[in-house]
Protein backbone atom coordinates (compact mmCIF):
# COMPACT_ATOMS: atom_id res chain seq x y z
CA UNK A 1 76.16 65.83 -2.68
CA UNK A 2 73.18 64.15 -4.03
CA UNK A 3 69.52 64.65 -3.07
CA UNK A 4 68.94 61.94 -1.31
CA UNK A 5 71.91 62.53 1.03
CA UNK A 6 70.76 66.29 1.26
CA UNK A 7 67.69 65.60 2.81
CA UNK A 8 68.66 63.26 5.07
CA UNK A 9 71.63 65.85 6.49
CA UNK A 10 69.02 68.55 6.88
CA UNK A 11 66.65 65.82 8.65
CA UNK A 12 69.77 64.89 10.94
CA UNK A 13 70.11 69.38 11.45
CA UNK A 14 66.78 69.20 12.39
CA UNK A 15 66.57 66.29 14.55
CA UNK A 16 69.71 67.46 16.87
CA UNK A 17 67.60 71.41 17.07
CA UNK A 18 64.16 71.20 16.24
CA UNK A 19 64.61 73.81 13.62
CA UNK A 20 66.96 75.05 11.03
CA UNK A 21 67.17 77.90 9.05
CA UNK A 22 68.25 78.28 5.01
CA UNK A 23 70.95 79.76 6.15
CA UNK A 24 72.40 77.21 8.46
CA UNK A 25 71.52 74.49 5.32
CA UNK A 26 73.34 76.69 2.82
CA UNK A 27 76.73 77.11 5.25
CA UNK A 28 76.83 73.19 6.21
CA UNK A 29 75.84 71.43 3.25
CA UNK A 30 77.56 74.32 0.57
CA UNK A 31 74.64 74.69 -1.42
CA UNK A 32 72.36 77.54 -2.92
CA UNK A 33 69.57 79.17 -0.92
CA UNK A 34 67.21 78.26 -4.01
CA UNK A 35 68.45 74.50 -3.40
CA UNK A 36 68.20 74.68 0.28
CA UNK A 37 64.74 76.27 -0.04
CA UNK A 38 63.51 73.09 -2.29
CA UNK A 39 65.04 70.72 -0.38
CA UNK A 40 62.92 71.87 2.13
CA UNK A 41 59.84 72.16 0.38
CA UNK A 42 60.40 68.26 -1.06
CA UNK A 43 61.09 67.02 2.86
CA UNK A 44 57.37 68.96 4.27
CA UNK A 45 55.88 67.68 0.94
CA UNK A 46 56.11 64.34 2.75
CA UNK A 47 55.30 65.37 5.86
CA UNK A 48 58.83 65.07 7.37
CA UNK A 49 58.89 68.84 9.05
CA UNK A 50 56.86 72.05 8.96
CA UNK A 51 58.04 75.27 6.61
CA UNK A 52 58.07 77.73 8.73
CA UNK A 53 59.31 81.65 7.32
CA UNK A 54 63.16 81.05 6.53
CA UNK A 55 63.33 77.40 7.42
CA UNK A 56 61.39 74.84 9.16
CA UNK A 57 60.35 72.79 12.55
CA UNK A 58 60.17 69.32 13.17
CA UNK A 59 56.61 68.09 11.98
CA UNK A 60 54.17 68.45 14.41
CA UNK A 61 51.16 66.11 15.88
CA UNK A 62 48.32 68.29 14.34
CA UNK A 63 45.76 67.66 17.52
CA UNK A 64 46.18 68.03 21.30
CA UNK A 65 47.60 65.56 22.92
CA UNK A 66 46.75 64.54 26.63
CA UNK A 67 48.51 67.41 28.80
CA UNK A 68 51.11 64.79 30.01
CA UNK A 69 52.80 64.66 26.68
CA UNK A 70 53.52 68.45 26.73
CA UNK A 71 54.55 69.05 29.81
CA UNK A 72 57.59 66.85 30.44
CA UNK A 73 59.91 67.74 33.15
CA UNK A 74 62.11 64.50 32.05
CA UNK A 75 61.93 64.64 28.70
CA UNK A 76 65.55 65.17 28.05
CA UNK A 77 66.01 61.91 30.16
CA UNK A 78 62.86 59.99 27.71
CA UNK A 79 65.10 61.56 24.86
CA UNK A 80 68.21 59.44 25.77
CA UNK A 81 66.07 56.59 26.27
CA UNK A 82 65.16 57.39 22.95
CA UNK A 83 68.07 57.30 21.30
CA UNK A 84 69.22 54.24 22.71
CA UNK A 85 66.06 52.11 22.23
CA UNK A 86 66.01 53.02 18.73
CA UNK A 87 69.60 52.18 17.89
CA UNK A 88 68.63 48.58 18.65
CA UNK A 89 66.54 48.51 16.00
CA UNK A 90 67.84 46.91 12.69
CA UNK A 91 66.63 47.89 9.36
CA UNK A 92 63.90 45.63 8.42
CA UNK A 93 62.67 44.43 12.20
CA UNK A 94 58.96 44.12 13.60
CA UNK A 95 58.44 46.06 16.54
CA UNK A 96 55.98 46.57 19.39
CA UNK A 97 55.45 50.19 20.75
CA UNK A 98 52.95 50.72 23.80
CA UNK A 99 51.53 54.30 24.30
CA UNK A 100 53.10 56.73 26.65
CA UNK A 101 55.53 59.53 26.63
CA UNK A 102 58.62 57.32 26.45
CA UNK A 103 57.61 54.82 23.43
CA UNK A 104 56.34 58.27 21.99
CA UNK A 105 59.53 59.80 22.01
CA UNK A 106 60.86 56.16 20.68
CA UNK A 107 58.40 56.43 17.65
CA UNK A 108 59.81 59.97 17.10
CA UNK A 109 63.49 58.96 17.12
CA UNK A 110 62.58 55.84 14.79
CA UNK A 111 60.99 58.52 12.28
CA UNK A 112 63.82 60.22 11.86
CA UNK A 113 66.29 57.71 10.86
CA UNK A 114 67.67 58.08 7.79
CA UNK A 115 68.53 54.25 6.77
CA UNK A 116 64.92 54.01 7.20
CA UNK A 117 63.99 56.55 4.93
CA UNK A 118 65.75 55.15 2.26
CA UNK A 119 64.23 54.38 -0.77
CA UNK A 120 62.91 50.25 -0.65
CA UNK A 121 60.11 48.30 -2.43
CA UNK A 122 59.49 47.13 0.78
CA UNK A 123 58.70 48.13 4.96
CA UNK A 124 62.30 49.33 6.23
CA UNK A 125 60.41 49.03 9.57
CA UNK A 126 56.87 47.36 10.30
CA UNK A 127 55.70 48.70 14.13
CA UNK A 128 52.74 47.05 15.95
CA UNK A 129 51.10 50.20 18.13
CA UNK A 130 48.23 50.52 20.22
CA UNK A 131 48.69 54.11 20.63
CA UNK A 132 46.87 56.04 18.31
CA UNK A 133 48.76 58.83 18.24
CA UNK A 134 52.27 56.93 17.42
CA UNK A 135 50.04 55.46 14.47
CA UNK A 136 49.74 58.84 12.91
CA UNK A 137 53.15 60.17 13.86
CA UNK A 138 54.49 57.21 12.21
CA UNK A 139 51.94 56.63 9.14
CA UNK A 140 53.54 59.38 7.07
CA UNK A 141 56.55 57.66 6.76
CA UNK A 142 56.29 55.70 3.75
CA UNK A 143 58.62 53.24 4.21
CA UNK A 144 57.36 52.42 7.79
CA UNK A 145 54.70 49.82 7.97
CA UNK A 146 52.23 50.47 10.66
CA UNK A 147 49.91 47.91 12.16
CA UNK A 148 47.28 49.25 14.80
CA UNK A 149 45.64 47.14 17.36
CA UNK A 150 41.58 47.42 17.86
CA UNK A 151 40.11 48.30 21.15
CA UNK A 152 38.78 51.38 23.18
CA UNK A 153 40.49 54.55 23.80
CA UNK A 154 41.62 55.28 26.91
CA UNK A 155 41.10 59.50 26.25
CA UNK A 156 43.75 59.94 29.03
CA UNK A 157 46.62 58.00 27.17
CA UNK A 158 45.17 57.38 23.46
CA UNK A 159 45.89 53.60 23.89
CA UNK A 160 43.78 50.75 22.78
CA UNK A 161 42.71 49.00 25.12
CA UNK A 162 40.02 45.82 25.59
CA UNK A 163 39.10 42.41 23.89
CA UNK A 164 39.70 43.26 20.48
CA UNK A 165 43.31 44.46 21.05
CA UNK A 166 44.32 40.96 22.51
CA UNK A 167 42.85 39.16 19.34
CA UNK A 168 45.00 41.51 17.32
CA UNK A 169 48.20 41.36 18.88
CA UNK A 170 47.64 37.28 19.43
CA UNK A 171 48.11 37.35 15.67
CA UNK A 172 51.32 39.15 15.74
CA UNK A 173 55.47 37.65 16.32
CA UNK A 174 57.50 40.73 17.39
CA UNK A 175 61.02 41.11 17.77
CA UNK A 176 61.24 43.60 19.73
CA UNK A 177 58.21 45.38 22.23
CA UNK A 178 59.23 48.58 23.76
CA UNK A 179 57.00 48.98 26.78
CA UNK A 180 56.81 52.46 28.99
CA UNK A 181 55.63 52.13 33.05
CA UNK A 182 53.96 54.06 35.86
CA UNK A 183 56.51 52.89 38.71
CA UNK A 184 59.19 50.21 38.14
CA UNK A 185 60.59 48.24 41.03
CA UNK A 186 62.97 45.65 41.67
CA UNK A 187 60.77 42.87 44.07
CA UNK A 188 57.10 44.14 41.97
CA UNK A 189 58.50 44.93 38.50
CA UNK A 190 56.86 47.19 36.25
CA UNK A 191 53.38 48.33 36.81
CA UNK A 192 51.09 50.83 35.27
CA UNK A 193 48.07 52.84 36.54
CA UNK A 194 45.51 51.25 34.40
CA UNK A 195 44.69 47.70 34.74
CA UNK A 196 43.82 47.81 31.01
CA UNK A 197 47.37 49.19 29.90
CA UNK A 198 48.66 46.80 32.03
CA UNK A 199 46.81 43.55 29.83
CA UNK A 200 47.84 44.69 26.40
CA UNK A 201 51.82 45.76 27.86
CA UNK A 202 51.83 42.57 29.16
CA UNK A 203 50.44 40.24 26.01
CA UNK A 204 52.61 42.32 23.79
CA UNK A 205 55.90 42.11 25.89
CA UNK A 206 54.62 38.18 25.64
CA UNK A 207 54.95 37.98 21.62
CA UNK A 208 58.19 39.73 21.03
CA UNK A 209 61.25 38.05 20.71
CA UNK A 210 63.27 40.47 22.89
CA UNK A 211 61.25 42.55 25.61
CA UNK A 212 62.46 46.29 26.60
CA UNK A 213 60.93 48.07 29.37
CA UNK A 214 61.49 51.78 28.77
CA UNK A 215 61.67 53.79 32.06
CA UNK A 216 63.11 56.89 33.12
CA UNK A 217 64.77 57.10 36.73
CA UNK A 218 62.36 59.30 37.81
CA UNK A 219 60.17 56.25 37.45
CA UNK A 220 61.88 53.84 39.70
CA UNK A 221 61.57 53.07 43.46
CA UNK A 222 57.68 53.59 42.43
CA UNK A 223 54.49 51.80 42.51
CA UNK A 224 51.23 52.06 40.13
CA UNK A 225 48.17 50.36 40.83
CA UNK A 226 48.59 47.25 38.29
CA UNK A 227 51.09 44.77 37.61
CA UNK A 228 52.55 43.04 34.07
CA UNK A 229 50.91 39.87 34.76
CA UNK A 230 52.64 36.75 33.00
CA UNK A 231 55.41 39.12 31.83
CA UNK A 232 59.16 37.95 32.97
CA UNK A 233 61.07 41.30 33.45
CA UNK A 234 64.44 40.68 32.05
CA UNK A 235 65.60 44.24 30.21
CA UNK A 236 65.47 47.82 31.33
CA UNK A 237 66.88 50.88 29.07
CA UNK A 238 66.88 54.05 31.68
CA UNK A 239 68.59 56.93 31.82
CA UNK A 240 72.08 58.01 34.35
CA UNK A 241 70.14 59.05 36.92
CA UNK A 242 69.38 55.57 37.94
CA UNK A 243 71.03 54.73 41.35
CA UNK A 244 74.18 52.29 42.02
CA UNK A 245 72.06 50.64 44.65
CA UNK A 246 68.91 50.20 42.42
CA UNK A 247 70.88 49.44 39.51
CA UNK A 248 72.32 46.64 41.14
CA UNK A 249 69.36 45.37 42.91
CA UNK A 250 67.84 45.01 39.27
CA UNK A 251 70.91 43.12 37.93
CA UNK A 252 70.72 40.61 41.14
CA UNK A 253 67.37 39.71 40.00
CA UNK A 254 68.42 38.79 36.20
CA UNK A 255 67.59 42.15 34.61
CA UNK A 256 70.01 43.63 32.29
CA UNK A 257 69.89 47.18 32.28
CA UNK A 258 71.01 49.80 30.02
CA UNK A 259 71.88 53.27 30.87
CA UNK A 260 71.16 55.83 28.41
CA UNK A 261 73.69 58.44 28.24
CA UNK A 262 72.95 62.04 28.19
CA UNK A 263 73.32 63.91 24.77
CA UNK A 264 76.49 65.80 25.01
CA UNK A 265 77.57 63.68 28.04
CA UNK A 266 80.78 60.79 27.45
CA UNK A 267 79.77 57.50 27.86
């Protein structure tokens, strides 16, 4: 097995745990510990996991984020959605990520692709963010492009907000926006608490090609305070906890809607 293909088995081990051990590298790929332990060394060299004593963890944000990103209690569900938004994604596509917990754990599953780690003399993946910290989960990646819009943080959500992100993302031709919600329901559509938020989901749902909202079920049947103004709701990825009954009532209203299965589940 060459190199190349080493690493990118150990980054799938590590993507389907969170860890791995030497040993578990030397048993499933059939190679030294000595080789194993480089291989690992070359991956955190680029900032692609953390050594840790025996093996290594998935690299991690090195600040706080807000408490809302570490206390999930769906984030098995935003995983799925994960998963599925990101195998959408060709090789060589401009995206648009919003901030949030979802399009977080989006920006993590994109990161971990291997075609997209692949050596190329050019982007494998250009993604339009105004969430700072996707921006430097993503930056370290050297074959993803990463384009961040100006504004004001918002310290509860570390999105861009104001002015300056409109000029930027006026500029900009998507083809796909992934866009995470408050409260998502079938008469109001998607709404967020923060009528800022709600301005630069909307403008960037507005320049991509092909428009995701990413919302977990937990979300739906809810209402935030503002609404995706000028935004025509027309895709959904969520997870199989969404109802027959709201499911449906999407679907009569011209929204497609994909279920995200469950890892482990049979879809």
């Amino acid at each position: 097995m060459e190199k190349t293909e080493r690493l990118n088995a150990i980054l799938d081990l590590l993507a389907a745990r969170g860890h791995v051990q030497v040993e578990e590298i030397v048993v499933s790929l059939k190679v030294s510990p000595a080789t194993a332990r480089r291989d690992l060394d070359s991956l955190a060299a680029q900032r692609l996991l953390s050594r840790t004593r025996g093996g290594a963890t998935m690299e991690a944000v090195a600040y706080d984020l807000p408490t809302r990103y570490s206390r999930d209690e769906h984030a098995a569900e935003k995983q799925a959605i994960a998963r599925a938004a990101c195998a959408l994604v060709p090789k060589g596509a401009v995206i648009g990520l919003c901030g949030g917990t979802t399009s977080t754990a989006i920006a993590q599953a994109l990161g971990m692709r291997r075609d997209l780690m692949e050596p190329s003399n050019r982007p494998t993946l250009t993604v339009v963010t105004n969430a700072i910290n996707i921006a430097v989960q993503l930056v370290v990646r050297p074959n993803i492009r990463v384009m961040v819009t100006g504004g004001v943080v918002n310290p509860r959500s570390y999105e861009l907000v104001g002015p300056y992100t409109d000029v930027i993302l006026q500029r900009v031709a998507l083809d796909f926006a992934f866009v995470g919600v408050n409260g998502l329901d079938a008469e109001v559509g998607p709404t967020v608490s923060d009528e800022g938020e709600a301005a630069v989901n909307s403008l960037m749902s507005r320049r991509a090609s092909e428009t995701f909202i990413v919302a977990d079920s937990s979300k739906i049947g809810n209402r935030s305070f503002a609404t995706l103004t000028g935004y025509v709701f027309s895709n959904l990825i969520t997870d199989s906890g969404i109802s027959d009954s709201d499911k449906a009532a999407f679907e009569s209203r011209g929204t497609r809607v994909l279920v995200a299965p469950m890892e482990g589940s049979i879809s």
